[in-house]
PDB file of N, CA and C in Angstrom:
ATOM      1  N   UNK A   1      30.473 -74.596  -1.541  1.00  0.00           N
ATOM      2  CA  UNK A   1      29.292 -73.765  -1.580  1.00  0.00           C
ATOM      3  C   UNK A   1      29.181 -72.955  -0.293  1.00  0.00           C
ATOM      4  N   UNK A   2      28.477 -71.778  -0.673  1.00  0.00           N
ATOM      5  CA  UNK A   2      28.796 -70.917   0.628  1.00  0.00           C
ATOM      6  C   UNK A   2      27.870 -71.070   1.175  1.00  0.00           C
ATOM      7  N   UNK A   3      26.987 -70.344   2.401  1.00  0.00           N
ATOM      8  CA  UNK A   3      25.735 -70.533   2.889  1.00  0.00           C
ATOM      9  C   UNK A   3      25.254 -69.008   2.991  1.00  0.00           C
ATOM     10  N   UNK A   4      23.887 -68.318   3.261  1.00  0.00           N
ATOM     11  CA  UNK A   4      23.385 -67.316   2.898  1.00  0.00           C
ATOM     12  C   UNK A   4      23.613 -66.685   4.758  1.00  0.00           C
ATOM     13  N   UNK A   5      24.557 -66.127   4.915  1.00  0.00           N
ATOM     14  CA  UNK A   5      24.577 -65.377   6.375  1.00  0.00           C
ATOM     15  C   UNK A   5      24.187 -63.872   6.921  1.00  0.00           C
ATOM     16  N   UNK A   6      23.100 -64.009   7.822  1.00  0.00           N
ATOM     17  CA  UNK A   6      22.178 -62.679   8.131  1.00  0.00           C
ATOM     18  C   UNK A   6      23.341 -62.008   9.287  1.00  0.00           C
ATOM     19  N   UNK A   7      23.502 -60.527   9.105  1.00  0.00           N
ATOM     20  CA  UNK A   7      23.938 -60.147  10.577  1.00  0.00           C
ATOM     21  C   UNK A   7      24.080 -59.064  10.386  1.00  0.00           C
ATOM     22  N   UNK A   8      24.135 -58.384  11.902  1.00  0.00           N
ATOM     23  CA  UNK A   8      24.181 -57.269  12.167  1.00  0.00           C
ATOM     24  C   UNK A   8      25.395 -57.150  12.025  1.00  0.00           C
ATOM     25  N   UNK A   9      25.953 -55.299  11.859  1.00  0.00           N
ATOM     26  CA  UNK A   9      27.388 -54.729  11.539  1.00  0.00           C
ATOM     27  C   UNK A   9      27.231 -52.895  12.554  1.00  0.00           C
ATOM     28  N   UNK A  10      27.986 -52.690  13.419  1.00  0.00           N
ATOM     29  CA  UNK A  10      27.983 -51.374  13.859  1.00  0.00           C
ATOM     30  C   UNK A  10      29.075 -51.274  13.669  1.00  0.00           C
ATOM     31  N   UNK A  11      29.075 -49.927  13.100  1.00  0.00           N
ATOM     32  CA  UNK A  11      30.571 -49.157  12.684  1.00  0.00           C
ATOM     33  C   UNK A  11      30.866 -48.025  13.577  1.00  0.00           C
ATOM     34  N   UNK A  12      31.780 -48.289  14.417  1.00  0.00           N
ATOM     35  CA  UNK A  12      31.922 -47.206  15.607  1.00  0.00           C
ATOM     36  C   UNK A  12      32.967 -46.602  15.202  1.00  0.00           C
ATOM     37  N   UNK A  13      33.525 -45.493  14.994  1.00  0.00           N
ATOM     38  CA  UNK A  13      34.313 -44.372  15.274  1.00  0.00           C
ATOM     39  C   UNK A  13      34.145 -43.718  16.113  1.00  0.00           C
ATOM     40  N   UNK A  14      35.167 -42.699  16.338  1.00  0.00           N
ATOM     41  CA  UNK A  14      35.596 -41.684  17.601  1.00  0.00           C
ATOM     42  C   UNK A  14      34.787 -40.493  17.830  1.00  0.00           C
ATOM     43  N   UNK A  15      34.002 -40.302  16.236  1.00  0.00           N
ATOM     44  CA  UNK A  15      32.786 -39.377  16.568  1.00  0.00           C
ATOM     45  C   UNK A  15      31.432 -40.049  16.205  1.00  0.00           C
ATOM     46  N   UNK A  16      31.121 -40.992  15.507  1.00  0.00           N
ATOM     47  CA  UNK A  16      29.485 -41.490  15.531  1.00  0.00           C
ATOM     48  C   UNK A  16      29.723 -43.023  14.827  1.00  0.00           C
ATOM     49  N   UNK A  17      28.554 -43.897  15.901  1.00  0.00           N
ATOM     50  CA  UNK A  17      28.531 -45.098  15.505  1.00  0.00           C
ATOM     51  C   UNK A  17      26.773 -45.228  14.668  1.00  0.00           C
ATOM     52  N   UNK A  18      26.381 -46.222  14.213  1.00  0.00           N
ATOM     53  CA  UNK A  18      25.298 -46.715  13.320  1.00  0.00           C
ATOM     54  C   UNK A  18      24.911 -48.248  12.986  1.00  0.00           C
ATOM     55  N   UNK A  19      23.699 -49.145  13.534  1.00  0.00           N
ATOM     56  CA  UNK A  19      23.924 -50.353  13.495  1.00  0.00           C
ATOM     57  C   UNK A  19      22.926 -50.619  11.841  1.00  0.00           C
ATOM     58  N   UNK A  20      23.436 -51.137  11.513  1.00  0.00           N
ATOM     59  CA  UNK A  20      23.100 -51.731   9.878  1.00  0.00           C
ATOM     60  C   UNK A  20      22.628 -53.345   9.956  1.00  0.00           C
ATOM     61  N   UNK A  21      22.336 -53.574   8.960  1.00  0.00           N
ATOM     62  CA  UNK A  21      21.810 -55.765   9.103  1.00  0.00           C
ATOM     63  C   UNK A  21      22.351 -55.791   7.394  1.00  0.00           C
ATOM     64  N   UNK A  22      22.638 -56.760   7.277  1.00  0.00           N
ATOM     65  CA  UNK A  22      23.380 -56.743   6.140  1.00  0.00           C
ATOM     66  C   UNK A  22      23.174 -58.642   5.822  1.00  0.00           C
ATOM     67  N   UNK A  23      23.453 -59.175   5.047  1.00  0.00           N
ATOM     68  CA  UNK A  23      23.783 -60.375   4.084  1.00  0.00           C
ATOM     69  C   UNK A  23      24.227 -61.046   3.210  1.00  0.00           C
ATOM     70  N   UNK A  24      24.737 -61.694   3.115  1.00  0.00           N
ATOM     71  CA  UNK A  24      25.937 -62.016   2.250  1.00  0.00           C
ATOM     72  C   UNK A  24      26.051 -63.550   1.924  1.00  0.00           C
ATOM     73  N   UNK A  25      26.448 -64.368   0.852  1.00  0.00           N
ATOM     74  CA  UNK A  25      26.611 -66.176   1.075  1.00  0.00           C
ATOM     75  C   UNK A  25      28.615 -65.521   1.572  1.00  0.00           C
ATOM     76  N   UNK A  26      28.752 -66.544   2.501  1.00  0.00           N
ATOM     77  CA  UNK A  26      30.286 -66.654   2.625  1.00  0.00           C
ATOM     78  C   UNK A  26      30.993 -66.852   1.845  1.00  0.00           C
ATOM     79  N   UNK A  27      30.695 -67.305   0.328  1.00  0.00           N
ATOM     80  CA  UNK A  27      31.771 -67.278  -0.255  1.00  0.00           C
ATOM     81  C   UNK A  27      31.555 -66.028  -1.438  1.00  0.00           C
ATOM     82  N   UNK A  28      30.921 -65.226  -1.204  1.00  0.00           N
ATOM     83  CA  UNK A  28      30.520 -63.751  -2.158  1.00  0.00           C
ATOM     84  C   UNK A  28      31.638 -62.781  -1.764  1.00  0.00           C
ATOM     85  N   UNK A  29      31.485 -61.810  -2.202  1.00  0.00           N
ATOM     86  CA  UNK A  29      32.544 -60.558  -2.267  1.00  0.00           C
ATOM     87  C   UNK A  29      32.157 -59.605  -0.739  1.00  0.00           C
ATOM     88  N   UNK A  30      33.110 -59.946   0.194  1.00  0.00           N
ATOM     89  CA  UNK A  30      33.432 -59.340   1.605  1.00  0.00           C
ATOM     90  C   UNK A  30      33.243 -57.870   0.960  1.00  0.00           C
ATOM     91  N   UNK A  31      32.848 -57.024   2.012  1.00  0.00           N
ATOM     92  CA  UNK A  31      33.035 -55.664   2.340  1.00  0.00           C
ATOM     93  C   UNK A  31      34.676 -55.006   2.448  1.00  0.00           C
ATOM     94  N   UNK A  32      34.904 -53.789   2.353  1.00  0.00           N
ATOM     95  CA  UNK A  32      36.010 -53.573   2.553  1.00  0.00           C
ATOM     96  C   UNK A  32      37.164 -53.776   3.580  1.00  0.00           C
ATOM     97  N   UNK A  33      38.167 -53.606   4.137  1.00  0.00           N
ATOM     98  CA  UNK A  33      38.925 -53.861   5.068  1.00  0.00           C
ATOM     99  C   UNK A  33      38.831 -52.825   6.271  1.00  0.00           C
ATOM    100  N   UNK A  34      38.659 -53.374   7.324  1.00  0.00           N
ATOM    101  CA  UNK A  34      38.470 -52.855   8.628  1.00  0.00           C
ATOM    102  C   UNK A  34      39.411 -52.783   9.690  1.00  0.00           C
ATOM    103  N   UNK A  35      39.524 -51.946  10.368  1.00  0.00           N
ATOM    104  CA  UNK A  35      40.685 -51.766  11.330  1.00  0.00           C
ATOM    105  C   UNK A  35      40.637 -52.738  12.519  1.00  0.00           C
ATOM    106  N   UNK A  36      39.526 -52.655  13.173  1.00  0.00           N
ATOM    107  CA  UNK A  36      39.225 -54.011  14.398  1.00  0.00           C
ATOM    108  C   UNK A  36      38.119 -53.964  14.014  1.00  0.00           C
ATOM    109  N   UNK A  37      37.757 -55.437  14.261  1.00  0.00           N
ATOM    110  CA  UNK A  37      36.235 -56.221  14.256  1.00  0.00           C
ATOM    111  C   UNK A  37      36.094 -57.068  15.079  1.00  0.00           C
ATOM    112  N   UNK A  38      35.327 -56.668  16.155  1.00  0.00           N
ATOM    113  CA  UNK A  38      34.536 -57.365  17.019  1.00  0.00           C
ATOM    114  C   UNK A  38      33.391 -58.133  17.030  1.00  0.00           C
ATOM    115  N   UNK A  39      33.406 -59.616  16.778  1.00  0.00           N
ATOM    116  CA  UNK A  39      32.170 -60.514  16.606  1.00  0.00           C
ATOM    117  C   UNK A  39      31.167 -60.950  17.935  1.00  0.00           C
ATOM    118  N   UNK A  40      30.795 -60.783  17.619  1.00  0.00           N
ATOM    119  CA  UNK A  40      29.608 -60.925  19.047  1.00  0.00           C
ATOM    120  C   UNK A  40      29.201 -62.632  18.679  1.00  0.00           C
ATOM    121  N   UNK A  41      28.891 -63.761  19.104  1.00  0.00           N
ATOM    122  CA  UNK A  41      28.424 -64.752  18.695  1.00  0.00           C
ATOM    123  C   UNK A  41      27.331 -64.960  19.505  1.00  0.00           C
ATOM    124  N   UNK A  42      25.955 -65.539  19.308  1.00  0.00           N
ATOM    125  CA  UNK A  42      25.462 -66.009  20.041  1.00  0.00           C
ATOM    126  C   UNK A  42      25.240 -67.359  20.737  1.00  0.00           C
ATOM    127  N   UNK A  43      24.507 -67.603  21.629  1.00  0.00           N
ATOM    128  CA  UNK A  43      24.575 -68.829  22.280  1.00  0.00           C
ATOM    129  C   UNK A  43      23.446 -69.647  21.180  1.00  0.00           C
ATOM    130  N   UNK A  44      23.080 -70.863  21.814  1.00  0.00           N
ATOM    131  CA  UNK A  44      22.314 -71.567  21.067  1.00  0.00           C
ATOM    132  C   UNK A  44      21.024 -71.825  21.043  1.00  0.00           C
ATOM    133  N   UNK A  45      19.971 -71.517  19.772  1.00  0.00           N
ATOM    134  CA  UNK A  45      18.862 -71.316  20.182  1.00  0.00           C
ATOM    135  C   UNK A  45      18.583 -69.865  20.303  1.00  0.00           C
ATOM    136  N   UNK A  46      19.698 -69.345  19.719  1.00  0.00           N
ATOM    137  CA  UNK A  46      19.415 -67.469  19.739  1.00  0.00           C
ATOM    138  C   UNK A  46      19.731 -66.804  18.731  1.00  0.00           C
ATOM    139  N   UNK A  47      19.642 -65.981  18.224  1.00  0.00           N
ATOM    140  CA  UNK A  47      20.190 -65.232  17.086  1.00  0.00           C
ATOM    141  C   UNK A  47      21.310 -63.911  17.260  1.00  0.00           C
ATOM    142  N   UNK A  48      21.791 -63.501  16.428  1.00  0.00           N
ATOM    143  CA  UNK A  48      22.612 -62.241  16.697  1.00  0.00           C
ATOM    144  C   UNK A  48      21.837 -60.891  17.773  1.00  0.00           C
ATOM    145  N   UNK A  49      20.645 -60.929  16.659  1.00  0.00           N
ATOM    146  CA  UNK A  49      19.714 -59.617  17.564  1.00  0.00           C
ATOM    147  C   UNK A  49      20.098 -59.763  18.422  1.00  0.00           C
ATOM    148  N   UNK A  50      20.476 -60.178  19.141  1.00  0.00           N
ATOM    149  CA  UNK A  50      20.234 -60.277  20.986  1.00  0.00           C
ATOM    150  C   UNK A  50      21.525 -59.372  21.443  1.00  0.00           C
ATOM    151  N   UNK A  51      22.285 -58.776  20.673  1.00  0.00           N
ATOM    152  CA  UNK A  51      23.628 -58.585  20.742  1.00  0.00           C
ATOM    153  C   UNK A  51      22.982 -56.924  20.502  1.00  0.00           C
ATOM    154  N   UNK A  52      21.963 -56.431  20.181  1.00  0.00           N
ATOM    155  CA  UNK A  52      21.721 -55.205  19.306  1.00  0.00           C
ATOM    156  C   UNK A  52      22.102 -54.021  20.888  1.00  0.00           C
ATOM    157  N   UNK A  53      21.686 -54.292  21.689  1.00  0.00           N
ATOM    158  CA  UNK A  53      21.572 -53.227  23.358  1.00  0.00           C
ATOM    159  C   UNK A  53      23.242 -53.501  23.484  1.00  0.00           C
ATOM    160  N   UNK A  54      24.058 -54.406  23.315  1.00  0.00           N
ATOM    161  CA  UNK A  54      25.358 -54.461  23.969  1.00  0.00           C
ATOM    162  C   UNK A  54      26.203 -53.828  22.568  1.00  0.00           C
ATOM    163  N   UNK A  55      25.554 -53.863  21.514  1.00  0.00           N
ATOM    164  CA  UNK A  55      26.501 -53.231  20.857  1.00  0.00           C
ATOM    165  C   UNK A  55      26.228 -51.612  20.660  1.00  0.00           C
ATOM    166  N   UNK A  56      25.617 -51.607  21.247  1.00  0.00           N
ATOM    167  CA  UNK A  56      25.180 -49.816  20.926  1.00  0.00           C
ATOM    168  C   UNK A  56      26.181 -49.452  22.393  1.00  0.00           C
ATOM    169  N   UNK A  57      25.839 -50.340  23.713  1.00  0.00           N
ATOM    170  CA  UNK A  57      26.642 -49.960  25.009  1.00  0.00           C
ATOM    171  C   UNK A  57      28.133 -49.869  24.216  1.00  0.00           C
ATOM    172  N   UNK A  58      28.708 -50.706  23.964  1.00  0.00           N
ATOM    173  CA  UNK A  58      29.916 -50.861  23.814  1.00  0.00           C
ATOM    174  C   UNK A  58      30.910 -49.544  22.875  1.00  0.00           C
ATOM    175  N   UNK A  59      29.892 -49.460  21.922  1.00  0.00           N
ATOM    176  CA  UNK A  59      30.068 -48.509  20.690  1.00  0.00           C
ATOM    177  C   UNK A  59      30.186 -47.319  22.036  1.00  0.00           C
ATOM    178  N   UNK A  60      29.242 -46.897  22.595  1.00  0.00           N
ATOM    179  CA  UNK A  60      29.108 -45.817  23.397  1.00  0.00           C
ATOM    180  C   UNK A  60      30.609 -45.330  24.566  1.00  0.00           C
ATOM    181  N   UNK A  61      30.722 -46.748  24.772  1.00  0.00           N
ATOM    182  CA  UNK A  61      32.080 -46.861  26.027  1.00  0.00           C
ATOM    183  C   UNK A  61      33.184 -46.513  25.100  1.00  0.00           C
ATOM    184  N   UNK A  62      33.573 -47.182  23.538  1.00  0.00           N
ATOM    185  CA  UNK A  62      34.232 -47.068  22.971  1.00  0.00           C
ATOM    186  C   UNK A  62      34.561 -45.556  22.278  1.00  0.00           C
ATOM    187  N   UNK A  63      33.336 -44.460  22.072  1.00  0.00           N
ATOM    188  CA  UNK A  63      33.660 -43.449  21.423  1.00  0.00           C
ATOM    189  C   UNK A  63      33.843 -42.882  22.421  1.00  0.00           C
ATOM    190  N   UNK A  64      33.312 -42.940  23.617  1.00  0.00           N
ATOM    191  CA  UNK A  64      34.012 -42.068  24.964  1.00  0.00           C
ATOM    192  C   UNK A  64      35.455 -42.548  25.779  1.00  0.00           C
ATOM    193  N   UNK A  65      36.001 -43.326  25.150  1.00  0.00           N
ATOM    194  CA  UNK A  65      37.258 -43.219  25.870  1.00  0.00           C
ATOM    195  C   UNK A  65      38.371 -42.639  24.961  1.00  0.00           C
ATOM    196  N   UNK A  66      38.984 -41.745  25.692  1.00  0.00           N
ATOM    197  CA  UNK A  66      39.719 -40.448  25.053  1.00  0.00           C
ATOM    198  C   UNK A  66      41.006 -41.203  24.468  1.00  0.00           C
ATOM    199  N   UNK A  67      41.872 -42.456  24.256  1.00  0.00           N
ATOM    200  CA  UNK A  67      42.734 -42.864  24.249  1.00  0.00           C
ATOM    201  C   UNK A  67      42.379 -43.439  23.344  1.00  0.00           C
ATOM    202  N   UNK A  68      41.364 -43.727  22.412  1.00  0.00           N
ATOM    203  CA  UNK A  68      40.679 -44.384  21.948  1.00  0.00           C
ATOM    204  C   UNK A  68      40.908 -43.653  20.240  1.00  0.00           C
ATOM    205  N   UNK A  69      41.817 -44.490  19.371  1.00  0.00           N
ATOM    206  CA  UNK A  69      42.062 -43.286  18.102  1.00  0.00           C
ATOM    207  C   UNK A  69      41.711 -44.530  17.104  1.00  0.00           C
ATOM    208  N   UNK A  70      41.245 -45.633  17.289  1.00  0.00           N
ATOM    209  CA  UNK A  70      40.874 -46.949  16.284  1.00  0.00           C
ATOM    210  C   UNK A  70      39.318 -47.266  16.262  1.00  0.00           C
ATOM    211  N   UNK A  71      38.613 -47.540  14.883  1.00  0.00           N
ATOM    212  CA  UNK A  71      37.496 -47.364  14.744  1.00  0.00           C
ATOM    213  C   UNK A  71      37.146 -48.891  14.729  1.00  0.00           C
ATOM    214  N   UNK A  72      36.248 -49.363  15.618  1.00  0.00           N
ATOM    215  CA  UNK A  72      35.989 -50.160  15.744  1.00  0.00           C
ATOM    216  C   UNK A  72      34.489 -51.173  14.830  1.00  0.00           C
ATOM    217  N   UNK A  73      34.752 -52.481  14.420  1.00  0.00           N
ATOM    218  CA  UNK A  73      33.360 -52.742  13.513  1.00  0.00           C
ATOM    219  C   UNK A  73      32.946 -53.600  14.273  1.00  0.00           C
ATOM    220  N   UNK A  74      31.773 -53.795  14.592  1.00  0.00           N
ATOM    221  CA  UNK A  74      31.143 -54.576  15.704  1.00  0.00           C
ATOM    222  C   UNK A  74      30.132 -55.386  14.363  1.00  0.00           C
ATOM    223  N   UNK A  75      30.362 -57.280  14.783  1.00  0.00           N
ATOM    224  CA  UNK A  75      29.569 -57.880  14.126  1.00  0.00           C
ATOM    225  C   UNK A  75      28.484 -58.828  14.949  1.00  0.00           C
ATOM    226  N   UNK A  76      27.738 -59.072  13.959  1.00  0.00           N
ATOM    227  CA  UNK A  76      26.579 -59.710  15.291  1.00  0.00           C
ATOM    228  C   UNK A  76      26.092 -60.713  14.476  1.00  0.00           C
ATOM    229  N   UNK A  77      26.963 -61.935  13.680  1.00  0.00           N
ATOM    230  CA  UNK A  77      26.094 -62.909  12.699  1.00  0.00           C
ATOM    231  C   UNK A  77      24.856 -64.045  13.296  1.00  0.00           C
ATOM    232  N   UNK A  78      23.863 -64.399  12.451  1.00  0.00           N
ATOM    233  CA  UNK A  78      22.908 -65.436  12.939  1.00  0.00           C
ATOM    234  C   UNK A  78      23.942 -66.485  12.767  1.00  0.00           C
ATOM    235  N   UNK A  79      24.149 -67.608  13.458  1.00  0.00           N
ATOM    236  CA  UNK A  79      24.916 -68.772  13.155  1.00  0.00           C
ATOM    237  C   UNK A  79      23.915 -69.579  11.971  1.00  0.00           C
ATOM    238  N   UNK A  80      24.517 -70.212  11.578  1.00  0.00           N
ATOM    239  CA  UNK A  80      23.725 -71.000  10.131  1.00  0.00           C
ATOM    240  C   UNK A  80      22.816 -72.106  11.069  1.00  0.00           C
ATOM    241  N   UNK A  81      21.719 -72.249  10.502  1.00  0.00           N
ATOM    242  CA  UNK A  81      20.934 -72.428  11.002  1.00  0.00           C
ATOM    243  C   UNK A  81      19.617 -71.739  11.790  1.00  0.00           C
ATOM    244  N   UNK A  82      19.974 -70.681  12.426  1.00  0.00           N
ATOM    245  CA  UNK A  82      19.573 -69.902  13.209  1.00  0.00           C
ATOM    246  C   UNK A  82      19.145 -68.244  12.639  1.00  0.00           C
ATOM    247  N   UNK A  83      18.170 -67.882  13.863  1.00  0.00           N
ATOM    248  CA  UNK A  83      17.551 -66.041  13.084  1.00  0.00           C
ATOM    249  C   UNK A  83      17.131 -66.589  11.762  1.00  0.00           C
ATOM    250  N   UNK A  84      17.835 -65.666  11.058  1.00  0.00           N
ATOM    251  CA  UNK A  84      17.651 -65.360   9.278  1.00  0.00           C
ATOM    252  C   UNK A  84      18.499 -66.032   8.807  1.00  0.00           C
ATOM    253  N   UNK A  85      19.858 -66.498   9.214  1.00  0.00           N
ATOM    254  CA  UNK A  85      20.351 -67.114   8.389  1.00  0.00           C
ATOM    255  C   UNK A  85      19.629 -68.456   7.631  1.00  0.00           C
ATOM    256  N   UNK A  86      20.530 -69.223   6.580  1.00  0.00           N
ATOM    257  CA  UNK A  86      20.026 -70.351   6.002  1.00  0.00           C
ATOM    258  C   UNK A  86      19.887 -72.080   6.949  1.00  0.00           C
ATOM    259  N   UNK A  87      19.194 -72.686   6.433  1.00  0.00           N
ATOM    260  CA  UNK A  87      18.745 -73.600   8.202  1.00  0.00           C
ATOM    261  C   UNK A  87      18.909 -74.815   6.638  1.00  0.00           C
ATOM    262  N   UNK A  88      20.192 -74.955   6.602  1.00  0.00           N
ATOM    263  CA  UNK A  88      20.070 -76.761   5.581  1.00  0.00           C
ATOM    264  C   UNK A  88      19.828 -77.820   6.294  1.00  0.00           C
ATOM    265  N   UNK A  89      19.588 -78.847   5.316  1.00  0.00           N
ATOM    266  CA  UNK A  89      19.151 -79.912   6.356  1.00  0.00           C
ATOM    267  C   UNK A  89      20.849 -80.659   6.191  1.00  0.00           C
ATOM    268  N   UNK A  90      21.616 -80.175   7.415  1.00  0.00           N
ATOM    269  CA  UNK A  90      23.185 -80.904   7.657  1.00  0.00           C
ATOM    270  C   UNK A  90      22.954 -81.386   9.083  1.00  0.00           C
ATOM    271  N   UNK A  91      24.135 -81.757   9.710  1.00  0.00           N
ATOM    272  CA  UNK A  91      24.302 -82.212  10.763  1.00  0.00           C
ATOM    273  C   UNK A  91      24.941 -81.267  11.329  1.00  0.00           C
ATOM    274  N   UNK A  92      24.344 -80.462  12.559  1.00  0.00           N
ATOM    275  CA  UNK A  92      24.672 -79.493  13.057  1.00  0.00           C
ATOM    276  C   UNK A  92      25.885 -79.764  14.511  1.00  0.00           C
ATOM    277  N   UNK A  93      26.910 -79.059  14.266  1.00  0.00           N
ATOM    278  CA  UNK A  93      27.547 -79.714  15.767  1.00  0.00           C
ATOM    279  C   UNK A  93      28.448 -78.513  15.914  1.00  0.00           C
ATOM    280  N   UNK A  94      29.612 -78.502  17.083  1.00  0.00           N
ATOM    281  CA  UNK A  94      29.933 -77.400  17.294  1.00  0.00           C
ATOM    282  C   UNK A  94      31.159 -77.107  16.377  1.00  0.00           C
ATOM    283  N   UNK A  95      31.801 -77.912  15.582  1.00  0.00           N
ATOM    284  CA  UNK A  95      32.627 -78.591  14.849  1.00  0.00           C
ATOM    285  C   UNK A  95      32.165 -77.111  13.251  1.00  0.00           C
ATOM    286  N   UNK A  96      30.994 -77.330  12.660  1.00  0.00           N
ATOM    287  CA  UNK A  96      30.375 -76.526  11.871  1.00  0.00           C
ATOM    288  C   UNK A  96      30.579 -75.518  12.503  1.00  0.00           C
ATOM    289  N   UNK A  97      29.876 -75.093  13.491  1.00  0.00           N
ATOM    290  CA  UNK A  97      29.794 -73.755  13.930  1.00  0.00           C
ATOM    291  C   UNK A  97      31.051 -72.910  14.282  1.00  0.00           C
ATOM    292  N   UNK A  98      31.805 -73.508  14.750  1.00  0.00           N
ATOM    293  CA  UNK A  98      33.486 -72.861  14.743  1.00  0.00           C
ATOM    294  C   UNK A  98      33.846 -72.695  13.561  1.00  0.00           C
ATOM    295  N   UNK A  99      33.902 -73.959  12.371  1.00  0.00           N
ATOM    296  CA  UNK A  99      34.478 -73.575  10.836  1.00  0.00           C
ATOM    297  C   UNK A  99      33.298 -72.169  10.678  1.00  0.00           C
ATOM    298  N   UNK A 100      32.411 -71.577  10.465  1.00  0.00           N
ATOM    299  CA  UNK A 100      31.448 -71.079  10.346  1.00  0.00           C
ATOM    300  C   UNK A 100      32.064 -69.510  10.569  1.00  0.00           C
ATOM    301  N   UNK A 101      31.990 -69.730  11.893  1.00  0.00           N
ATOM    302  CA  UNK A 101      32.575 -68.411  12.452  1.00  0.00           C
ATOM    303  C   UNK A 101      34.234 -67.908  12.526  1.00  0.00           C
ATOM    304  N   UNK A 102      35.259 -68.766  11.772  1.00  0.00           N
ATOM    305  CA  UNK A 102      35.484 -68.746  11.408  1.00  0.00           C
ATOM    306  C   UNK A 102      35.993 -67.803   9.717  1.00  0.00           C
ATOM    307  N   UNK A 103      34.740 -68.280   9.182  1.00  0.00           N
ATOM    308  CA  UNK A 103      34.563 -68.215   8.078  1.00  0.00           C
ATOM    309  C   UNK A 103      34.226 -67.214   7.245  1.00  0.00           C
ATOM    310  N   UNK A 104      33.811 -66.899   8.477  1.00  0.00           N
ATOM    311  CA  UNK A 104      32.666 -65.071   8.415  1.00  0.00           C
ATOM    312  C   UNK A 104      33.613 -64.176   8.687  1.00  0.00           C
ATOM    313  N   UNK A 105      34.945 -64.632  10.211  1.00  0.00           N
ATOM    314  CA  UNK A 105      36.169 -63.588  10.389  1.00  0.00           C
ATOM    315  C   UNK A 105      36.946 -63.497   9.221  1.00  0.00           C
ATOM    316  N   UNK A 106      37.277 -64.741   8.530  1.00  0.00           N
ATOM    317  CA  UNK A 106      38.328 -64.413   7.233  1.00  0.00           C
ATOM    318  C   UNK A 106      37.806 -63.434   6.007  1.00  0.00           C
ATOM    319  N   UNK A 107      36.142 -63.961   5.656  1.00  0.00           N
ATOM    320  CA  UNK A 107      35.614 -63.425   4.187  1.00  0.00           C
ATOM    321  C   UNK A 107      35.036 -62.038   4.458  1.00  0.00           C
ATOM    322  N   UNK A 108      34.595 -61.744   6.100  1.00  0.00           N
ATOM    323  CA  UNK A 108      33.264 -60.446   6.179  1.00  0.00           C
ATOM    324  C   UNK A 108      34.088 -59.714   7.091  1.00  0.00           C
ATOM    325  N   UNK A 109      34.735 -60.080   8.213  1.00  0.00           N
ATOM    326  CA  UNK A 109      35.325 -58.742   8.975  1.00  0.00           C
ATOM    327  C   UNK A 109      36.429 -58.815   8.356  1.00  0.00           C
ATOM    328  N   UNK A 110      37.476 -59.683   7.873  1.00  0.00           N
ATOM    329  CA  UNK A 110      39.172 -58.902   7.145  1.00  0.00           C
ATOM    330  C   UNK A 110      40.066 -58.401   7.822  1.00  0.00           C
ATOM    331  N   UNK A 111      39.854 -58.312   9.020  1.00  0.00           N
ATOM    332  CA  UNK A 111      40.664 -57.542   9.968  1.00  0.00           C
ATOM    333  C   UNK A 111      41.405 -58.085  11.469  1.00  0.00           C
ATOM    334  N   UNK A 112      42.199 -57.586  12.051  1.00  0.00           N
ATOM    335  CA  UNK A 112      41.976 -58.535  13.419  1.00  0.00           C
ATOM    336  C   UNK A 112      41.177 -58.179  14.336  1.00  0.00           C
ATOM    337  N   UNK A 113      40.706 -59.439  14.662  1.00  0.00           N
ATOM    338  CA  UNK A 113      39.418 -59.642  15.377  1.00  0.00           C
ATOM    339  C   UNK A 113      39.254 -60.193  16.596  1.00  0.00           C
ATOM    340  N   UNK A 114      38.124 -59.651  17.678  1.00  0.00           N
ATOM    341  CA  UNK A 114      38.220 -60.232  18.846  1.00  0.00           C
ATOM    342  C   UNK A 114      36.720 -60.663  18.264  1.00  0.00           C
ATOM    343  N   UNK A 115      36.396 -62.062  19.481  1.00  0.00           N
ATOM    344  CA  UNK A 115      35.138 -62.753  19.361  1.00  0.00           C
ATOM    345  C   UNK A 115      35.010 -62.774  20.896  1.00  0.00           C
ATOM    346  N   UNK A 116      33.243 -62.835  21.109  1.00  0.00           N
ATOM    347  CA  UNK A 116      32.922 -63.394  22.167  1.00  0.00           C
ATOM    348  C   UNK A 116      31.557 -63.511  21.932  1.00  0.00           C
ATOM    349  N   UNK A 117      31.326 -64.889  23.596  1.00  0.00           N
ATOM    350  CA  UNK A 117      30.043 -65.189  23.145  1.00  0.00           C
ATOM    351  C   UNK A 117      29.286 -65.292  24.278  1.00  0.00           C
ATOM    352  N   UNK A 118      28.036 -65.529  24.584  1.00  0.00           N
ATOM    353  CA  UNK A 118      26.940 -65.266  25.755  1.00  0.00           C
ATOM    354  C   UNK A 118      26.590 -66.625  26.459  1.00  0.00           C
ATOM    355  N   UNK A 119      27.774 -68.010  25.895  1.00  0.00           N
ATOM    356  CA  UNK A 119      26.894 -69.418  26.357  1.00  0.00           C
ATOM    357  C   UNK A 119      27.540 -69.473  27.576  1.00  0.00           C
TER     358      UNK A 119
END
């Protein structure tokens, strides 16, 4: 069974980026295939939002560097539990949260992917 996952998505290209919120259960029908996807994760006790000012910076650094010919998808998921996502009553550990994120790189970004996180 999948779980119901909230998150932000900015789609940066070389001439205009746009941040979207989007939702999906992980095991539903992914979006199309993306060239790079960058996951933003948050720390604990926080949600994606928090990622919304660094992904607009980044998008910005990214359409201004002239060497720069790959369109980048910037993701920003709530971890389960957390924000909007779905909050089951499981046993939460970091064990989940890696399969998780994970889970979201294989079914929602499709692409190769860098991650990072704020803990």
């Amino acid at each position: 069974q999948g779980f119901l996952c909230r998150y932000a998505v900015l789609l940066s290209s070389s001439t205009s980026s746009s941040i979207t919120s989007s939702s999906t259960s992980l095991s539903g029908s992914p979006p199309s295939k993306k060239k790079i996807g960058i996951v933003l994760v948050h720390g604990f006790g926080a949600s994606g939002a928090q990622w919304k000012n660094a992904m607009q910076a980044l998008s910005h650094n990214l359409q201004h560097d002239s060497n720069n010919r790959t369109d980048y998808h910037m993701f920003a998921p709530d971890l389960i539990g957390f924000g909007q996502s779905e909050k089951p009553s499981i046993s939460y550990t970091q064990y989940l949260w890696e399969s998780y994120v994970s889970a979201f790189c294989k079914e929602i970004v499709l692409s190769s992917s860098k991650t990072t996180d704020n803990n």
